[in-house]
N, C-alpha and C. Protein backbone atom coordinates (compact mmCIF):
# COMPACT_ATOMS: atom_id res chain seq x y z
N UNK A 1 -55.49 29.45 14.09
CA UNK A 1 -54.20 30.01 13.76
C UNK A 1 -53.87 31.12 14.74
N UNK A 2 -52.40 30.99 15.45
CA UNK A 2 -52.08 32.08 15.85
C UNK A 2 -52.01 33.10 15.68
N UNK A 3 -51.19 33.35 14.35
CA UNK A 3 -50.79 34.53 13.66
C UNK A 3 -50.31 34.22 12.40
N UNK A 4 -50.28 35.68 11.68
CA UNK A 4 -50.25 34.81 10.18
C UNK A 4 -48.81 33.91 9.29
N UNK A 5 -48.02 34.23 10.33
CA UNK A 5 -46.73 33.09 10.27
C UNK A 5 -47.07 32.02 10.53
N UNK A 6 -47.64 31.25 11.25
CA UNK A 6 -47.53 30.02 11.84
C UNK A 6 -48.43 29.25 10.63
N UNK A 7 -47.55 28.14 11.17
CA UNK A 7 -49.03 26.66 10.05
C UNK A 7 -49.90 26.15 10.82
N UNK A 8 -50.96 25.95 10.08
CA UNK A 8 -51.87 25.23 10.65
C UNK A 8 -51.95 24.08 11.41
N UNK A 9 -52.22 24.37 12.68
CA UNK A 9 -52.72 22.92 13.63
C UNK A 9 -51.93 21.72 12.76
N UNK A 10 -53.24 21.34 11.81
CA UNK A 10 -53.36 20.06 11.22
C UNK A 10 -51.62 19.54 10.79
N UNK A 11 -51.41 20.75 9.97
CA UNK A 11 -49.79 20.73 9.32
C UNK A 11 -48.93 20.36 10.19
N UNK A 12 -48.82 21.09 11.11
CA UNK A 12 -47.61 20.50 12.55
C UNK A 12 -47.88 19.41 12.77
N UNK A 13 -48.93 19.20 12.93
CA UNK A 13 -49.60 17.46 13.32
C UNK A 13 -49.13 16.67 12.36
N UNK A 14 -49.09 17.11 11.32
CA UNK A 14 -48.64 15.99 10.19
C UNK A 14 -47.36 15.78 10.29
N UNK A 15 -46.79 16.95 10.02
CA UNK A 15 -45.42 16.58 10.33
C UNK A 15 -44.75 16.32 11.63
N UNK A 16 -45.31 16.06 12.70
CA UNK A 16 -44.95 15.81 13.53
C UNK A 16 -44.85 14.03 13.47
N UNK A 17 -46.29 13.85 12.90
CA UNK A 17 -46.61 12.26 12.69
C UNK A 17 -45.52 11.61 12.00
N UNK A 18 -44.97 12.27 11.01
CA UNK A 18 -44.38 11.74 9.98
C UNK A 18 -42.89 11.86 10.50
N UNK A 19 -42.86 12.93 11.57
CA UNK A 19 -41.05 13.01 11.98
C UNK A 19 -41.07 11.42 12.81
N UNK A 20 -42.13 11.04 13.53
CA UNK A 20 -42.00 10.55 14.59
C UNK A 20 -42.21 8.58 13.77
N UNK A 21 -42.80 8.49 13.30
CA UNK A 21 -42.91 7.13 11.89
C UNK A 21 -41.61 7.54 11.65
N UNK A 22 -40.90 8.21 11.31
CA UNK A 22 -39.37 7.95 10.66
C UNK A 22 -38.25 7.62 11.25
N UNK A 23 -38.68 7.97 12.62
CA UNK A 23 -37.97 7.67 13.89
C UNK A 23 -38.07 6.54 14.47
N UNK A 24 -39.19 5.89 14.25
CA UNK A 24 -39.65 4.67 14.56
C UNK A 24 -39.00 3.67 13.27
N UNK A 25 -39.06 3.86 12.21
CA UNK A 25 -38.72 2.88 11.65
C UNK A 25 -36.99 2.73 11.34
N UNK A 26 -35.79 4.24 12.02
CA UNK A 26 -34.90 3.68 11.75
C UNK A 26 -34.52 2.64 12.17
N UNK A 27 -34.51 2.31 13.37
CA UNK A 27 -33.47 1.05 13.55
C UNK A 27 -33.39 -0.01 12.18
N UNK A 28 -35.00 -0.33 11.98
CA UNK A 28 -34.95 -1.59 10.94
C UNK A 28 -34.56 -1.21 9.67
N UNK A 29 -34.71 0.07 9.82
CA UNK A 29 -33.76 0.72 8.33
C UNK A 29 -31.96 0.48 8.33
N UNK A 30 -31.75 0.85 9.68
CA UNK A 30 -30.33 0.28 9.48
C UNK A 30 -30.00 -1.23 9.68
N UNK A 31 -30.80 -1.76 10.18
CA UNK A 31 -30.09 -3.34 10.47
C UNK A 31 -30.65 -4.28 9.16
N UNK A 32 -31.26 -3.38 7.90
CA UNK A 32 -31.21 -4.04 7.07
C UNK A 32 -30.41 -3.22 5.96
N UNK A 33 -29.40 -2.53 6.07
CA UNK A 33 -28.02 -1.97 5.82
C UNK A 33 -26.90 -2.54 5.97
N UNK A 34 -27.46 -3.11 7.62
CA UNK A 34 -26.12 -3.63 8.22
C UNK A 34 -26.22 -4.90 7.66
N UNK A 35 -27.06 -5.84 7.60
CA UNK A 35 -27.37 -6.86 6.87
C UNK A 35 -26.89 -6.83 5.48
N UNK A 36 -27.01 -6.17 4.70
CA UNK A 36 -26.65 -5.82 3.00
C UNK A 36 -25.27 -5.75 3.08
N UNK A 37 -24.73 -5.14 3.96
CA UNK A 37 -23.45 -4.85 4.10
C UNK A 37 -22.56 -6.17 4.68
N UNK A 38 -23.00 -6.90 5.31
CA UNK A 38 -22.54 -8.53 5.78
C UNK A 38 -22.58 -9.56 4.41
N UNK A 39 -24.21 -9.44 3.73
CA UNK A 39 -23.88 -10.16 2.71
C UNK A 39 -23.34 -10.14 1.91
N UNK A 40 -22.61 -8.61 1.30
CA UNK A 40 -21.53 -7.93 -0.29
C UNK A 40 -20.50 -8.50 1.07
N UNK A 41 -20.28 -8.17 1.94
CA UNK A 41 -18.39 -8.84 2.61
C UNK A 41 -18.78 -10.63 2.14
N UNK A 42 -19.30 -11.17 3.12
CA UNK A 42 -19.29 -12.24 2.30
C UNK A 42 -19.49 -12.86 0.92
N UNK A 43 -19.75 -12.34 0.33
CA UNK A 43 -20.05 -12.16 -1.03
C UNK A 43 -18.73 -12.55 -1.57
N UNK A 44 -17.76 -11.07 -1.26
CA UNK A 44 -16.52 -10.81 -1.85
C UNK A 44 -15.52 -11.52 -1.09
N UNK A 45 -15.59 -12.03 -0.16
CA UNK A 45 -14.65 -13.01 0.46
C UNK A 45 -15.01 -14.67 -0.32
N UNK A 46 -16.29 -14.88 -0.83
CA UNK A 46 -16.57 -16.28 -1.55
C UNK A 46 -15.50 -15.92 -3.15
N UNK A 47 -15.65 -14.86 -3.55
CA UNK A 47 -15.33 -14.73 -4.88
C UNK A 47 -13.98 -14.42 -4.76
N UNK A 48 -13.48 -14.39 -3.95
CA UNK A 48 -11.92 -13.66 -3.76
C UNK A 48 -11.32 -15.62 -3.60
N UNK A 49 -12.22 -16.05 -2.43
CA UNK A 49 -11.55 -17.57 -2.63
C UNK A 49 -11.48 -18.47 -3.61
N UNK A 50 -12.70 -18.36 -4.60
CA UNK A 50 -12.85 -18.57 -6.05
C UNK A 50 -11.60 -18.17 -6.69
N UNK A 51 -11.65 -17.32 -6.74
CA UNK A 51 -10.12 -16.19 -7.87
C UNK A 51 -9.17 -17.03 -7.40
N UNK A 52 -8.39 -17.02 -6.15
CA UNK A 52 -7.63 -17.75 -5.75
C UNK A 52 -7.42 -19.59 -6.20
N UNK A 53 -8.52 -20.22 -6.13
CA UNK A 53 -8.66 -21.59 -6.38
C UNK A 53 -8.30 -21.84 -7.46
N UNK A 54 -8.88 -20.99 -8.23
CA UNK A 54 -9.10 -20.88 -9.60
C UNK A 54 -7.43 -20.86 -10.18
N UNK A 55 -7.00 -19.72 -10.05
CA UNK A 55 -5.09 -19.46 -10.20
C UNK A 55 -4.50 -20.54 -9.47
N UNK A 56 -4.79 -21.33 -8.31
CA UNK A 56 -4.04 -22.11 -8.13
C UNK A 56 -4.45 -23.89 -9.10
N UNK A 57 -5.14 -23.69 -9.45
CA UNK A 57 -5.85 -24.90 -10.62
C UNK A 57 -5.04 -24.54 -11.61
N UNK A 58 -5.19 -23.55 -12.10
CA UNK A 58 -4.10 -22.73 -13.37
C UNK A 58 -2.63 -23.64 -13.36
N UNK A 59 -2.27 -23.15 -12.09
CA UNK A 59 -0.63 -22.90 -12.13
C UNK A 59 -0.82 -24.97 -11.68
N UNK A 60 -1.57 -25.29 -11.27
CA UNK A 60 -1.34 -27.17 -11.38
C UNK A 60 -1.88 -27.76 -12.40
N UNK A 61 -2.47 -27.00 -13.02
CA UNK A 61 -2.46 -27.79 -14.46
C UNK A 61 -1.33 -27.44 -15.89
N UNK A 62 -0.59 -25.99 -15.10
CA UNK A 62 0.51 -26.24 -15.81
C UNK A 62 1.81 -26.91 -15.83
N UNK A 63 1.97 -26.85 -14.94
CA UNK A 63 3.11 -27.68 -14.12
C UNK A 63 2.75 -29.39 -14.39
N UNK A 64 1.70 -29.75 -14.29
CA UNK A 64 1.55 -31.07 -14.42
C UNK A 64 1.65 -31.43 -16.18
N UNK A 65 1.27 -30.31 -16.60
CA UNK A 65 1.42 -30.12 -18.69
C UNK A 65 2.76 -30.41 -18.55
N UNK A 66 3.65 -29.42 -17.76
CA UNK A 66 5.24 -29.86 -18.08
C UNK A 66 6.07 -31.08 -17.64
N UNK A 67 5.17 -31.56 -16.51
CA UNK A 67 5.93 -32.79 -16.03
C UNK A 67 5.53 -33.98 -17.19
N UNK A 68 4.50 -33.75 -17.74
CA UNK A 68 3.83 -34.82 -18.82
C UNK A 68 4.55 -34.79 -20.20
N UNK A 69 5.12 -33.37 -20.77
CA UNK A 69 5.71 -33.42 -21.66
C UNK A 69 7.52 -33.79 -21.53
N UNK A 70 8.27 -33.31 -19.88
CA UNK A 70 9.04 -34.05 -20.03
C UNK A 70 8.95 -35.43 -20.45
N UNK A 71 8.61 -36.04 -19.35
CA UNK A 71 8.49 -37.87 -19.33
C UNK A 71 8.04 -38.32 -20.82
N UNK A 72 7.44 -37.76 -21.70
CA UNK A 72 7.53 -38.23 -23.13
C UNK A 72 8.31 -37.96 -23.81
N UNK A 73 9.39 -36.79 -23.27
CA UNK A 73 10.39 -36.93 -24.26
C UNK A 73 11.90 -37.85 -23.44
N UNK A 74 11.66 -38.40 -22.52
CA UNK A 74 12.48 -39.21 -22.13
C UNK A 74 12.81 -39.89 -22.69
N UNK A 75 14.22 -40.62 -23.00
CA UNK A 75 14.82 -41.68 -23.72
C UNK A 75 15.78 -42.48 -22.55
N UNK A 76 14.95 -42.96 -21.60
CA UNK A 76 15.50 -43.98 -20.98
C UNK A 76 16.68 -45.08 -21.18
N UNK A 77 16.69 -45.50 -22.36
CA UNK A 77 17.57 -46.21 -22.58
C UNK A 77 19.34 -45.00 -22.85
N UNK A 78 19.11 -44.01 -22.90
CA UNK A 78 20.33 -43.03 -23.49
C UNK A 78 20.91 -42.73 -21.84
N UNK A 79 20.07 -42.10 -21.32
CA UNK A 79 20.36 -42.06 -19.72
C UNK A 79 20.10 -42.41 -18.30
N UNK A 80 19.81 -43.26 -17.95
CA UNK A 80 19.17 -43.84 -17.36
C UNK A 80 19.23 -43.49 -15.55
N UNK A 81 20.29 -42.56 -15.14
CA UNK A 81 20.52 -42.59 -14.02
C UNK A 81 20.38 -40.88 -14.10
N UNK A 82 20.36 -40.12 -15.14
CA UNK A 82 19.94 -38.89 -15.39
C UNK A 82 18.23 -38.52 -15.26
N UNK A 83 17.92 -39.85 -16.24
CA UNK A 83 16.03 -39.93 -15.93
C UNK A 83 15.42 -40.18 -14.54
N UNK A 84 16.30 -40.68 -13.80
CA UNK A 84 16.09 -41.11 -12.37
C UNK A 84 16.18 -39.85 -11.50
N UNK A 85 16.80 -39.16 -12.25
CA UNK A 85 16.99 -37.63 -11.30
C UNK A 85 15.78 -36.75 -11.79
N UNK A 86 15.82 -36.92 -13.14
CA UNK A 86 14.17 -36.20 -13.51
C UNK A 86 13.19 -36.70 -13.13
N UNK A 87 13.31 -37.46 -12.56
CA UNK A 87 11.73 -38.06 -12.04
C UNK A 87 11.68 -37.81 -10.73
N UNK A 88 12.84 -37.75 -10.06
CA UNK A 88 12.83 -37.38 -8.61
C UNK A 88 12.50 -35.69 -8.56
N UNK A 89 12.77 -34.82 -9.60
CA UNK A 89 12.38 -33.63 -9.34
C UNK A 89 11.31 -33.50 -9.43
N UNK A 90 10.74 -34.02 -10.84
CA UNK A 90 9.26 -34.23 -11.06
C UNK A 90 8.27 -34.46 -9.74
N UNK A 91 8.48 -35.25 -9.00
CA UNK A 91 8.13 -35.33 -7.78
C UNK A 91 8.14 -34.72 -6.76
N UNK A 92 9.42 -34.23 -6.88
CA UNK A 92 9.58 -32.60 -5.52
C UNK A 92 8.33 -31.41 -5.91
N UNK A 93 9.01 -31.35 -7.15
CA UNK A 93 7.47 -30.24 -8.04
C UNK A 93 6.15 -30.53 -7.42
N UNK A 94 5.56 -32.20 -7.72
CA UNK A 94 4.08 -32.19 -7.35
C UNK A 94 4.59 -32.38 -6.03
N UNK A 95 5.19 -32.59 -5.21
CA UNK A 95 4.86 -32.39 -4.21
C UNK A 95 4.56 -30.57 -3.41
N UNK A 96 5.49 -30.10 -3.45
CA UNK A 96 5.24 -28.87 -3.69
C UNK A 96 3.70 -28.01 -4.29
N UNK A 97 3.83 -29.00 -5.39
CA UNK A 97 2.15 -28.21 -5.83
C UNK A 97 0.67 -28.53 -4.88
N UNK A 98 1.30 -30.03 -4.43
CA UNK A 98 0.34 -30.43 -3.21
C UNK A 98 0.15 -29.82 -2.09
N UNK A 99 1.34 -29.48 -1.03
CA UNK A 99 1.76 -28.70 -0.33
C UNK A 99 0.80 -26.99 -0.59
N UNK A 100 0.96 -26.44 -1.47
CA UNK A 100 0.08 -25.27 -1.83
C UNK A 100 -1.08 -25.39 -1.99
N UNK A 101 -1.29 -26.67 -2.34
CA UNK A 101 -3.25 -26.94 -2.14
C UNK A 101 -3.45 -27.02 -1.26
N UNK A 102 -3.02 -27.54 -0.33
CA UNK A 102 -3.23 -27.78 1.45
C UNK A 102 -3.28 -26.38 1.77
N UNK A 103 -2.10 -25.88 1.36
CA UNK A 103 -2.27 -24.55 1.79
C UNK A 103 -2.97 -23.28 1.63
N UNK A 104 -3.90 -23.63 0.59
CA UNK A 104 -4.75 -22.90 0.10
C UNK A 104 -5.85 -22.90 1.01
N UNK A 105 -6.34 -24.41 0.71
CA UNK A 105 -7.24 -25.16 1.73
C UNK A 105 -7.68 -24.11 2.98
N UNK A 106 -6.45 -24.35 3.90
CA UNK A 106 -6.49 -23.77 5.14
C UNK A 106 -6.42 -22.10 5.14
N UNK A 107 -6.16 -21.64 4.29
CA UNK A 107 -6.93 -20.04 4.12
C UNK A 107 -7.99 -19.39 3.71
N UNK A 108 -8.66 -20.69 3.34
CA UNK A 108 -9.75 -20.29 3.04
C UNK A 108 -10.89 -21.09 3.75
């Protein structure tokens, strides 16, 4: 010992050991951060396209509920060139709802 402030030899040594092991092991400390941090983004980009799929399943299985309950209450024989126009919309609709699946498709 130098003087009666200082630490012992051994002590500096230790902590020197131990500054220098901590120094050594950041990198792999962060690139398995950076790693954790890649898999929660992808993570939340799978579940965000889920949410999405999901609402667009929603909104085509309602729309297809309503195109199903028109056409049963059709009375074909009462109008017949009126039902011809409801069926042609009916069709613009799914098409349209198709159109947004495609388009879903390709954003995700």
């Amino acid at each position: 010992m130098a003087d009666s402030n200082s630490l012992p030899n051994e002590i500096v040594q230790a902590i020197a050991t131990a500054n220098a092991e901590s120094i050594g092991e950041q990198p792999a400390v962060l690139a398995n951060l950076a790693l954790a941090q890649e898999i929660f983004n992808r993570n939340m980009q799978q579940q965000i396209a889920l949410s999405q799929q999901q609402a667009l399943n929603l909104i085509q299985l309602a729309v297809v509920a309503k195109c199903v309950a028109i056409i049963d209450k059709l009375d074909v024989s009462a109008d017949p060139a009126g039902t011809q126009q409801l069926v042609g919309g009916i069709k613009e609709i799914l098409k349209c709802v198709s159109g947004l699946q495609e388009q879903a498709k390709q954003t995700s």
